[in-house]
Protein backbone atom coordinates (compact mmCIF):
# COMPACT_ATOMS: atom_id res chain seq x y z
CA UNK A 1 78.60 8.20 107.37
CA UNK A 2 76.02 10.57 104.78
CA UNK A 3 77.68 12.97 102.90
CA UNK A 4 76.31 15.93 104.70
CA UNK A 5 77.25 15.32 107.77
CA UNK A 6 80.70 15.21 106.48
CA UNK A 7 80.44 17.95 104.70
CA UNK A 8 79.44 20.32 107.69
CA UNK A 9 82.43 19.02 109.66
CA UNK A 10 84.81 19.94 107.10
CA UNK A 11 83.23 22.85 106.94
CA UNK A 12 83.02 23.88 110.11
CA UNK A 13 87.00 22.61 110.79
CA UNK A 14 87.95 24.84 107.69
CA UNK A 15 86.41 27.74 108.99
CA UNK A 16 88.05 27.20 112.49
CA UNK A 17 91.51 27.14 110.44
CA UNK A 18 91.04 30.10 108.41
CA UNK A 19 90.21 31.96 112.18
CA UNK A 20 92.93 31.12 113.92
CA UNK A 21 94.94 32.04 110.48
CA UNK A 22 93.35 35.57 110.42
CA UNK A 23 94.28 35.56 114.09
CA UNK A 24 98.01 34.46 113.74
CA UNK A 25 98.92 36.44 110.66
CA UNK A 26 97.32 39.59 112.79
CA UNK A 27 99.68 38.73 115.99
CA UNK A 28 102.76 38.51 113.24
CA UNK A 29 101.90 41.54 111.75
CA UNK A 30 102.09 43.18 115.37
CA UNK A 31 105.17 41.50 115.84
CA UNK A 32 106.74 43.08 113.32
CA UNK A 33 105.86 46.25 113.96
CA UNK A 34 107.36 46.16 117.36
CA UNK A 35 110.62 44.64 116.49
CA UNK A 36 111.02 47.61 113.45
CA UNK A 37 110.20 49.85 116.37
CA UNK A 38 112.42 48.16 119.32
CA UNK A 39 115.37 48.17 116.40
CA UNK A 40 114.63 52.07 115.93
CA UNK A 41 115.37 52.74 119.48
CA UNK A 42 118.66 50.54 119.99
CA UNK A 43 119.83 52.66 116.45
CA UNK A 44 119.02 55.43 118.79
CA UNK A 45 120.72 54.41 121.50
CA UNK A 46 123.40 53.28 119.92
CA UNK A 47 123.84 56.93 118.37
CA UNK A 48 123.39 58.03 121.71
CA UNK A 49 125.97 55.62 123.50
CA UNK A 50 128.37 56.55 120.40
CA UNK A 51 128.38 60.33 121.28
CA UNK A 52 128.49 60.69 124.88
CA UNK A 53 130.27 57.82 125.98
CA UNK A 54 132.82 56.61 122.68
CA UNK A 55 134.94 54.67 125.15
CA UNK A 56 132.47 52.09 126.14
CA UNK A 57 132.13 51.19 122.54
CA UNK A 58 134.81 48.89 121.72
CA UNK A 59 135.29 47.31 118.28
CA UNK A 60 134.96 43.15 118.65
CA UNK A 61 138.18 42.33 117.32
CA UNK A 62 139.52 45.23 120.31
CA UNK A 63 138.46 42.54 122.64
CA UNK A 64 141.38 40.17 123.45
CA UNK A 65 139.96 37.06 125.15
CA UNK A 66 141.41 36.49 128.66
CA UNK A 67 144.32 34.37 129.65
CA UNK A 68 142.50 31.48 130.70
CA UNK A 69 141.50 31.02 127.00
């Protein structure tokens, strides 16, 4: 096989790679925007659950495992 021919593949399979990198570190970066947001709104939530319902909040050691255990 020449040399150039060679060349151009690599070249052309190196510039496929750095695409689907660019494409892949974009789709991460979403991703982590939208679990910082999701986690913002169970904080919320959470706040939310604490204040007008305290009851159904239970510490985990409050939980005593049934019988059968």
């Amino acid at each position: 096989m020449k040399q150039q021919p060679l060349l151009e593949d690599l070249q052309s399979r190196i510039a496929f790679q750095e695409d689907a990198l660019d494409k892949m570190s974009a789709e991460m970066a979403k991703q982590g925007a939208e679990i910082a947001r999701l986690t913002q709104i169970i904080k919320i939530l959470h706040q939310q659950v604490k204040q007008f319902a305290p009851d159904l909040i239970s510490a985990p050691e409050d939980d005593v495992p049934p019988p059968h255990y």
